[in-house]
PDB file of N, CA and C in Angstrom:
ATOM      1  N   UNK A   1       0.852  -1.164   0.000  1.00  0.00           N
ATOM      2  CA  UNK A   1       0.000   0.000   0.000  1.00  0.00           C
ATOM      3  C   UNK A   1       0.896   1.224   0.000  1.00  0.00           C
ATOM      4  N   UNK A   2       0.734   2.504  -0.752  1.00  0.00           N
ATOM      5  CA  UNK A   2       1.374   3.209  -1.207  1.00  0.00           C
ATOM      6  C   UNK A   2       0.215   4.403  -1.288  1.00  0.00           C
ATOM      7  N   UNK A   3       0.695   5.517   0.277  1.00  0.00           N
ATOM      8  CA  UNK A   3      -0.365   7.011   0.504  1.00  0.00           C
ATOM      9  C   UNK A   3       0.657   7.984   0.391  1.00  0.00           C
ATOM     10  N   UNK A   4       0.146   8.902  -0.525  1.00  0.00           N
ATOM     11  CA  UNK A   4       0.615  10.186  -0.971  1.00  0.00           C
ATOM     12  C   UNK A   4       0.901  11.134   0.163  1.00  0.00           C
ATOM     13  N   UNK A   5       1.453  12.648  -0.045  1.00  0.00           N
ATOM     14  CA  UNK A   5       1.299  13.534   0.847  1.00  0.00           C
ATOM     15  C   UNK A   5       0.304  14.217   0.736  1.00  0.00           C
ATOM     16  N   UNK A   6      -0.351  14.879   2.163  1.00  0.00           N
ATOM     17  CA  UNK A   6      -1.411  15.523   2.532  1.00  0.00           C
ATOM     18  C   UNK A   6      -3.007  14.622   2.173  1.00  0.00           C
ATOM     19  N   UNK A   7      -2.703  12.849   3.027  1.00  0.00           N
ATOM     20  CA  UNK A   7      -4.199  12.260   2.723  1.00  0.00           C
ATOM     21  C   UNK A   7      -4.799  12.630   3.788  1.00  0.00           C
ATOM     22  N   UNK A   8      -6.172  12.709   4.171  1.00  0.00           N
ATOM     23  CA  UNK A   8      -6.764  12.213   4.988  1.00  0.00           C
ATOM     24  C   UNK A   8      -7.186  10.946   5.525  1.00  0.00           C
ATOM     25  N   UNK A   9      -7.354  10.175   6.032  1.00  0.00           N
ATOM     26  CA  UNK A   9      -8.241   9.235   6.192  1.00  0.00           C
ATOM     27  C   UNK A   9      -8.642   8.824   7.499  1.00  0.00           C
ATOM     28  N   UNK A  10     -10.372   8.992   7.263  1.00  0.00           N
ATOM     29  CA  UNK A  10     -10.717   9.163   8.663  1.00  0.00           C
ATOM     30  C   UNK A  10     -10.851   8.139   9.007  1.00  0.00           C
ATOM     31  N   UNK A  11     -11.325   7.843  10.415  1.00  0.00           N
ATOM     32  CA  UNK A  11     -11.357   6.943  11.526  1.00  0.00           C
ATOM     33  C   UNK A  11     -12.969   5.700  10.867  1.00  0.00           C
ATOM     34  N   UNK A  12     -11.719   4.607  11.495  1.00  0.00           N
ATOM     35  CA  UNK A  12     -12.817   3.654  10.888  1.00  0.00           C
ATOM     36  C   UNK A  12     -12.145   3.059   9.316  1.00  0.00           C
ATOM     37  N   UNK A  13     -12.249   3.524   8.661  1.00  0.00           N
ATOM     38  CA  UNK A  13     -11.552   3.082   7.465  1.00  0.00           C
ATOM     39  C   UNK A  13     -11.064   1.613   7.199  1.00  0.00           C
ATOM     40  N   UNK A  14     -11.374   0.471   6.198  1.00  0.00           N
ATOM     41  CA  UNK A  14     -10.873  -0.869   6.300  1.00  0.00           C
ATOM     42  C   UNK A  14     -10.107  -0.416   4.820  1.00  0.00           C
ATOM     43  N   UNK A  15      -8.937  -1.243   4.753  1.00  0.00           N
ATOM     44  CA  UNK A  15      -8.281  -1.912   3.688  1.00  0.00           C
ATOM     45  C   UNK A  15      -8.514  -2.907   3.679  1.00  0.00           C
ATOM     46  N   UNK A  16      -8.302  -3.546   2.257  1.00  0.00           N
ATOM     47  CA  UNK A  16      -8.011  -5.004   2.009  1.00  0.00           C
ATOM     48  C   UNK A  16      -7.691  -5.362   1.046  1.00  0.00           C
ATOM     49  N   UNK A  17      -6.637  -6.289   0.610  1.00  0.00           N
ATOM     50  CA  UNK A  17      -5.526  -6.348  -0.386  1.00  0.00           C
ATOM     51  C   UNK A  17      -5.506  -7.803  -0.913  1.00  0.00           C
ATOM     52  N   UNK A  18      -5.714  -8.853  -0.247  1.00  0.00           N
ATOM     53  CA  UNK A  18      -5.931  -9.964  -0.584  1.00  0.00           C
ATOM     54  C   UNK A  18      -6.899 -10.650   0.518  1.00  0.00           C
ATOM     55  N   UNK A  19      -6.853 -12.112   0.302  1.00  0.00           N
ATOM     56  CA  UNK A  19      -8.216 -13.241   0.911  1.00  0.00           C
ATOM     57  C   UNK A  19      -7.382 -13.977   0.388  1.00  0.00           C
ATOM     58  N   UNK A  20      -8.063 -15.157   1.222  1.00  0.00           N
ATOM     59  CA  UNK A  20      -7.679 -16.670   1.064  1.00  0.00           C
ATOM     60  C   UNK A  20      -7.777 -16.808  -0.570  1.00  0.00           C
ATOM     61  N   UNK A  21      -6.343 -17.374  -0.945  1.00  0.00           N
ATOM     62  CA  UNK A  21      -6.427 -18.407  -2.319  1.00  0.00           C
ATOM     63  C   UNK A  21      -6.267 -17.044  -3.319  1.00  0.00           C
ATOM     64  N   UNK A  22      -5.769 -15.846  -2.984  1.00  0.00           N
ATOM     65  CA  UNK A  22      -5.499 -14.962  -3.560  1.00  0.00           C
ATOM     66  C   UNK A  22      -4.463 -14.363  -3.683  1.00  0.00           C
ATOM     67  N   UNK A  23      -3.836 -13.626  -4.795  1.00  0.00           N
ATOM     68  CA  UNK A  23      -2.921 -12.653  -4.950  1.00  0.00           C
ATOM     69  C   UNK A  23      -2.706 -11.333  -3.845  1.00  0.00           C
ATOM     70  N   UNK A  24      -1.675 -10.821  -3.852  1.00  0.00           N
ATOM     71  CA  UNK A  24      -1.948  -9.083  -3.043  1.00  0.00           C
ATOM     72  C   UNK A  24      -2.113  -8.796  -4.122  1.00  0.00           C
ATOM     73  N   UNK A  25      -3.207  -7.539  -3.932  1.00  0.00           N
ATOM     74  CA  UNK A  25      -3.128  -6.349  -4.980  1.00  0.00           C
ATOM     75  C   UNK A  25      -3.171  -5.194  -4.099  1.00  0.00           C
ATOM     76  N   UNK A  26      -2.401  -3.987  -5.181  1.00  0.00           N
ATOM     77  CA  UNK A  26      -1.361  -2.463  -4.350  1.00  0.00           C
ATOM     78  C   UNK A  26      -2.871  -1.857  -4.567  1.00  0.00           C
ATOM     79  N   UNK A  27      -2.686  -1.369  -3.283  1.00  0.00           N
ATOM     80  CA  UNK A  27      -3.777  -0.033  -3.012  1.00  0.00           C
ATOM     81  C   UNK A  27      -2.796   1.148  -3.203  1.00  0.00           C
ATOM     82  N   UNK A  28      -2.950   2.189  -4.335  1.00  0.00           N
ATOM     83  CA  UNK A  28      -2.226   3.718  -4.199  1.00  0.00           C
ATOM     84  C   UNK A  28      -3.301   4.550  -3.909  1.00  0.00           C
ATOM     85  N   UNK A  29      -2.994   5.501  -3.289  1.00  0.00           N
ATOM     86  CA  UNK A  29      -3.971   6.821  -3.063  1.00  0.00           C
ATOM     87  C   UNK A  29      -2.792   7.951  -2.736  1.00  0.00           C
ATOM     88  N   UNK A  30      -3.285   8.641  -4.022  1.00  0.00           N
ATOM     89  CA  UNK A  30      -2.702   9.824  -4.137  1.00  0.00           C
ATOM     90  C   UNK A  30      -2.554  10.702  -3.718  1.00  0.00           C
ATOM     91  N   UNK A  31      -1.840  11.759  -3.645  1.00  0.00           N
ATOM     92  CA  UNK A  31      -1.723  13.221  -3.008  1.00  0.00           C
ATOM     93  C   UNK A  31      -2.649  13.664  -2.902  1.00  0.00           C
ATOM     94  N   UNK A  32      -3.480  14.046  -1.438  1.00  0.00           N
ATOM     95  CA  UNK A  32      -4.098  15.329  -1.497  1.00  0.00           C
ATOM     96  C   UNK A  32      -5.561  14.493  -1.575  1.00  0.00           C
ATOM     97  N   UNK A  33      -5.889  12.703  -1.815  1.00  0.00           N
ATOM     98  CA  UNK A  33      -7.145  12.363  -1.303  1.00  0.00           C
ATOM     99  C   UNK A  33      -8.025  12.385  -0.056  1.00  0.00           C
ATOM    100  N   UNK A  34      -8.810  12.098   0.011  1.00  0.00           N
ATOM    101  CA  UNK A  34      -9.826  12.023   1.167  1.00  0.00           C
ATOM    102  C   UNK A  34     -10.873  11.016   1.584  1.00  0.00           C
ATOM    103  N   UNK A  35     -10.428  10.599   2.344  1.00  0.00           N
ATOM    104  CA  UNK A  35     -11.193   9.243   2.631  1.00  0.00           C
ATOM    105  C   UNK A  35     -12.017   9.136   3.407  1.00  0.00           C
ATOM    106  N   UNK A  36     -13.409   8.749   3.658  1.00  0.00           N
ATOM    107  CA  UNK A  36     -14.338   8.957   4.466  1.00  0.00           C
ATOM    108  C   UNK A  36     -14.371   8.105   5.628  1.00  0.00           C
ATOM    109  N   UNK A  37     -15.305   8.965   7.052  1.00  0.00           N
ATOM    110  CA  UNK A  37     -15.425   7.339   7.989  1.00  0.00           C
ATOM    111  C   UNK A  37     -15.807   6.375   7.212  1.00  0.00           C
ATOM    112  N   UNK A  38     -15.515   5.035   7.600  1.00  0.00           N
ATOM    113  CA  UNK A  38     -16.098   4.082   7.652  1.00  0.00           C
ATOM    114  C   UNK A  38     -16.014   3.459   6.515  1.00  0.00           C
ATOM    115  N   UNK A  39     -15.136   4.156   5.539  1.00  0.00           N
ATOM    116  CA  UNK A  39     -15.053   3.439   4.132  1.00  0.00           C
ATOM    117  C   UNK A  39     -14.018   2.365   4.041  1.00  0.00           C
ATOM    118  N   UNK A  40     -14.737   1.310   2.981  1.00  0.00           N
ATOM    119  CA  UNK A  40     -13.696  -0.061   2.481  1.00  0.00           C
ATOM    120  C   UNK A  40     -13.652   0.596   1.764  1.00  0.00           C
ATOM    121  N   UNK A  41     -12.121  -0.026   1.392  1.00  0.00           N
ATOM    122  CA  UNK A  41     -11.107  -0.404   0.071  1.00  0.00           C
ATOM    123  C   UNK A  41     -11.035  -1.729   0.177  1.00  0.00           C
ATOM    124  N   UNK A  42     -11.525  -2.350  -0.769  1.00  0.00           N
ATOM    125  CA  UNK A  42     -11.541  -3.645  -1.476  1.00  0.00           C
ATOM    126  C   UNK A  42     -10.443  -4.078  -2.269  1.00  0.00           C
ATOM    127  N   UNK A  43      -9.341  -4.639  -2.763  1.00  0.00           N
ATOM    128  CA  UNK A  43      -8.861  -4.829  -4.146  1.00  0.00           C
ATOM    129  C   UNK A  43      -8.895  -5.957  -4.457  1.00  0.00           C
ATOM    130  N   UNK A  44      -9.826  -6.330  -5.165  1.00  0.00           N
ATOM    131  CA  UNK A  44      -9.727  -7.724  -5.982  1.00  0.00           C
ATOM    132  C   UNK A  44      -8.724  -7.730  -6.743  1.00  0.00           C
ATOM    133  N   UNK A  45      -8.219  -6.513  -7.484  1.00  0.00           N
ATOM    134  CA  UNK A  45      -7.267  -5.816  -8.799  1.00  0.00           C
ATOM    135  C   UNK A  45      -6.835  -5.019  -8.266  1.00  0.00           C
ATOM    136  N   UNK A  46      -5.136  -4.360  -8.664  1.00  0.00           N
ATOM    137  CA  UNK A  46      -4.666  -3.499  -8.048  1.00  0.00           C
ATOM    138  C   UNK A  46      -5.795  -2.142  -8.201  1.00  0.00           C
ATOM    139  N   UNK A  47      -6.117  -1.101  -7.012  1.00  0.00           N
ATOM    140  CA  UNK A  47      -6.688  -0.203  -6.988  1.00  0.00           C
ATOM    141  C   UNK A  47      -6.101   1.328  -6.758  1.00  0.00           C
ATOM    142  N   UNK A  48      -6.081   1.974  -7.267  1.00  0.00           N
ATOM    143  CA  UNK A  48      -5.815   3.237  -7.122  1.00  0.00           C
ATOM    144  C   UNK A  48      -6.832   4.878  -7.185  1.00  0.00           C
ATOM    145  N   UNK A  49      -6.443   5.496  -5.742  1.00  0.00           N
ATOM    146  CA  UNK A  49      -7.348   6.611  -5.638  1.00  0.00           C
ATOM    147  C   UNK A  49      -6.333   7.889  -6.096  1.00  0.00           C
ATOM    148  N   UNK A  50      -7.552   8.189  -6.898  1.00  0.00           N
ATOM    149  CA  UNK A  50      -6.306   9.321  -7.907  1.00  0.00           C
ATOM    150  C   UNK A  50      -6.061  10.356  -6.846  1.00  0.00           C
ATOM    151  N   UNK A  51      -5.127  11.716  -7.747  1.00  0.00           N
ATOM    152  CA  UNK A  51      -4.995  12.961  -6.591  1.00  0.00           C
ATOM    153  C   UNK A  51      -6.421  13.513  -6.405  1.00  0.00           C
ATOM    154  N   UNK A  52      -6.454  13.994  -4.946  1.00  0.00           N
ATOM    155  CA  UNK A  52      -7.121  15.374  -4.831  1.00  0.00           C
ATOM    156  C   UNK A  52      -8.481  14.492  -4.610  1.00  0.00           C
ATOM    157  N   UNK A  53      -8.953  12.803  -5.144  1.00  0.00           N
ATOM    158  CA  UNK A  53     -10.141  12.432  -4.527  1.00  0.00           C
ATOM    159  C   UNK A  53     -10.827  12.465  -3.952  1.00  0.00           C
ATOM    160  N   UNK A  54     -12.341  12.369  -3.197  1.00  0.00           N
ATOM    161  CA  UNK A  54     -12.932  12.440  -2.394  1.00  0.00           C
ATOM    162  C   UNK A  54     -13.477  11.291  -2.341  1.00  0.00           C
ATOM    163  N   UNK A  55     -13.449   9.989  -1.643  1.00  0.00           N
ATOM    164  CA  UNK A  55     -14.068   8.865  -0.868  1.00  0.00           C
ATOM    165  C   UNK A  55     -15.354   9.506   0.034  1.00  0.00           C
ATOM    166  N   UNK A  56     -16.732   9.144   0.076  1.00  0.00           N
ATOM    167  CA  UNK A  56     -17.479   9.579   0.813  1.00  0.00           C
ATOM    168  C   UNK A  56     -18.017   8.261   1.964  1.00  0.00           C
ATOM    169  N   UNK A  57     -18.124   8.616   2.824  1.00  0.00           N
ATOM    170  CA  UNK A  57     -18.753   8.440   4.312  1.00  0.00           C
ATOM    171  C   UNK A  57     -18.892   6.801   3.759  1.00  0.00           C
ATOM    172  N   UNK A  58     -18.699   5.454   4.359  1.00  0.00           N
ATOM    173  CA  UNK A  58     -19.462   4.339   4.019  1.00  0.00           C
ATOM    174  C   UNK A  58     -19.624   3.925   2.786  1.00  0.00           C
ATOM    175  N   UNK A  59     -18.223   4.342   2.266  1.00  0.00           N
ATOM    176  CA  UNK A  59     -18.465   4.016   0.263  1.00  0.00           C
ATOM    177  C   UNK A  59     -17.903   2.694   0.173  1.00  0.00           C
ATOM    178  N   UNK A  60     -17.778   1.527  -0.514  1.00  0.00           N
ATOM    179  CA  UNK A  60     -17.409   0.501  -0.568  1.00  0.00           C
ATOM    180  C   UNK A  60     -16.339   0.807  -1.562  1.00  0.00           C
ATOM    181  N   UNK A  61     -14.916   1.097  -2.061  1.00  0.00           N
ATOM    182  CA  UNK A  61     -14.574   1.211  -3.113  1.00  0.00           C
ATOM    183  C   UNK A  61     -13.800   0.196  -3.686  1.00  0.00           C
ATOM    184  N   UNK A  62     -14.426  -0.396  -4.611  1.00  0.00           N
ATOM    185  CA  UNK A  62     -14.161  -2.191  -5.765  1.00  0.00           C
ATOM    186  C   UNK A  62     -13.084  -1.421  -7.045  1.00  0.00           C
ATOM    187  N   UNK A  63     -13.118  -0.431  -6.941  1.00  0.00           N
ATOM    188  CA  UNK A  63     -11.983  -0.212  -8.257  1.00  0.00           C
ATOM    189  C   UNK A  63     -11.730   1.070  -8.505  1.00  0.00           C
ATOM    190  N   UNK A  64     -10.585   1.579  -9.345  1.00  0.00           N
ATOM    191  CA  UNK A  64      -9.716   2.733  -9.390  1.00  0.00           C
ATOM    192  C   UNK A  64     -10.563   3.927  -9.199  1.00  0.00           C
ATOM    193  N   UNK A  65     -10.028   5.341  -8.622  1.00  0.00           N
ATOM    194  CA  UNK A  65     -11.233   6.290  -8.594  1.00  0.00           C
ATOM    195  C   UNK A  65     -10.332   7.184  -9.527  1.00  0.00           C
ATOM    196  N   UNK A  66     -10.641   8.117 -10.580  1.00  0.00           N
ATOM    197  CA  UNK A  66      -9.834   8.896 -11.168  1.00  0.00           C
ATOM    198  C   UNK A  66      -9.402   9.838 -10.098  1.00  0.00           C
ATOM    199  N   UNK A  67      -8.297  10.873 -10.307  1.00  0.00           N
ATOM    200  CA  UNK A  67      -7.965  12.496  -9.859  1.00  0.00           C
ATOM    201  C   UNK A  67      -9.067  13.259 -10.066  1.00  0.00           C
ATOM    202  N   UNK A  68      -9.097  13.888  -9.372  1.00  0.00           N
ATOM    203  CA  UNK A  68     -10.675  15.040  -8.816  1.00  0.00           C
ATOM    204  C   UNK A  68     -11.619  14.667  -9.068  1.00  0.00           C
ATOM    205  N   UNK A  69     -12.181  13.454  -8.646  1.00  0.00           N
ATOM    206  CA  UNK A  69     -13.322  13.071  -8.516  1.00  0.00           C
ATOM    207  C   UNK A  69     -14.227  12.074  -7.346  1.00  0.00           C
ATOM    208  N   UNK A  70     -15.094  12.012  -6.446  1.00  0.00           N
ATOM    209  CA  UNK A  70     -16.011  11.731  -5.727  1.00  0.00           C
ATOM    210  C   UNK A  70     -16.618  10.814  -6.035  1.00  0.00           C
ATOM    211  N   UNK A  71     -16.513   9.768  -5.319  1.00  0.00           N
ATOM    212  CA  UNK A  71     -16.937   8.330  -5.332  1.00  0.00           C
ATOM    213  C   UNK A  71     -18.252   8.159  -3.866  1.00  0.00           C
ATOM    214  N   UNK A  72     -19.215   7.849  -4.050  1.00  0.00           N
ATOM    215  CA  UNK A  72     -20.024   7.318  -2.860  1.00  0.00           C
ATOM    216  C   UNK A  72     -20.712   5.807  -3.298  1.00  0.00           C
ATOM    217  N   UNK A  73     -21.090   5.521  -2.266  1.00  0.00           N
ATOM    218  CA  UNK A  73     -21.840   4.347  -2.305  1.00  0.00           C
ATOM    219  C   UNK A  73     -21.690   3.111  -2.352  1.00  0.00           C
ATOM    220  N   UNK A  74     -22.496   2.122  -2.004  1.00  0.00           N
ATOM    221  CA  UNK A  74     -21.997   0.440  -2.183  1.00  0.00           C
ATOM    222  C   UNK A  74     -22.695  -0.073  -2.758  1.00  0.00           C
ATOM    223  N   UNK A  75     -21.620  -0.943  -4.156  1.00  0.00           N
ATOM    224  CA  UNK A  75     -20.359  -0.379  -4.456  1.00  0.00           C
ATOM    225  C   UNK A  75     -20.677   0.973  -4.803  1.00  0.00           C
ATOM    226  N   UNK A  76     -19.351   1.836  -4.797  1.00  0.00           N
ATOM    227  CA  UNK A  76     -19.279   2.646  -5.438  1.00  0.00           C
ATOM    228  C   UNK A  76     -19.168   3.453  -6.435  1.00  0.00           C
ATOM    229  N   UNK A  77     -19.839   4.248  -6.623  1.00  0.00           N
ATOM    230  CA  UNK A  77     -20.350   5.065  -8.141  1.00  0.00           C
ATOM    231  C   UNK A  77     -19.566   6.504  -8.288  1.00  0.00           C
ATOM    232  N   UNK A  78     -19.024   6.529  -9.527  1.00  0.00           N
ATOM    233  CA  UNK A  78     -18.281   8.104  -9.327  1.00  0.00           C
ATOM    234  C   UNK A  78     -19.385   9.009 -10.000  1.00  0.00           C
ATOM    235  N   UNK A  79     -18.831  10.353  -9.061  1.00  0.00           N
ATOM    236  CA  UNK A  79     -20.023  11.138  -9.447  1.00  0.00           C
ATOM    237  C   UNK A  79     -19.048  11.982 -10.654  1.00  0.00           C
ATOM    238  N   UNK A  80     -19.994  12.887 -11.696  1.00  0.00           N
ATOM    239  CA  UNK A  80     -19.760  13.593 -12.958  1.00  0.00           C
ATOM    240  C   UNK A  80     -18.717  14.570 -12.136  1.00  0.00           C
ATOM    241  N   UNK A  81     -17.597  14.528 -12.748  1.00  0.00           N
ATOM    242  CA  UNK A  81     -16.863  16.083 -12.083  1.00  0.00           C
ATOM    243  C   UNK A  81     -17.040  17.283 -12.650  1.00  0.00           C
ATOM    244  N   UNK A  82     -17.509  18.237 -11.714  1.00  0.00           N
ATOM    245  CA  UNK A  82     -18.252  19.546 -12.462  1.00  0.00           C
ATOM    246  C   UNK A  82     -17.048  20.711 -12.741  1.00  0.00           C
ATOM    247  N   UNK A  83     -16.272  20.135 -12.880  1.00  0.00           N
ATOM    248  CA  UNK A  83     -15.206  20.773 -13.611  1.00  0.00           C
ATOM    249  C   UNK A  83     -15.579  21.758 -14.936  1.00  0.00           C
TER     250      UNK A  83
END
């Protein structure tokens, strides 16, 4: 597992990288993400949270989140970046 400078990640938070009868796969999270209470990281496949992300509250996250963009829900769904 591989965290950038300036993450957050709040309290509560699970990783998980492998399970029985499985490979590791690398969790990265980039500079400057944000991770919500209570949120999984899953990696079935290596996963990566881009820069500047936002993880929300109880999000389940199953796969890569791009840079500046907001993921909620289980699983999780990225929202449109209003860029």
């Amino acid at each position: 597992m591989e965290i950038g400078e300036n993450v957050t990640i709040s309290y509560g938070v699970y990783f998980a990288c492998h399970g029985k009868n499985q490979g590791h796969h690398k969790i990265t999270i980039q500079d400057g993400a944000y991770i919500g209470m209570r949120a999984s990281v899953i990696a079935r496949t290596d996963v990566e949270i881009g820069k500047n992300a936002i993880i929300g509250a109880q999000t389940l996250v199953n796969r890569s989140i791009p840079a500046n963009h907001t993921a909620v829900g289980i699983p999780c769904r990225i929202l449109p970046n209003k860029d």
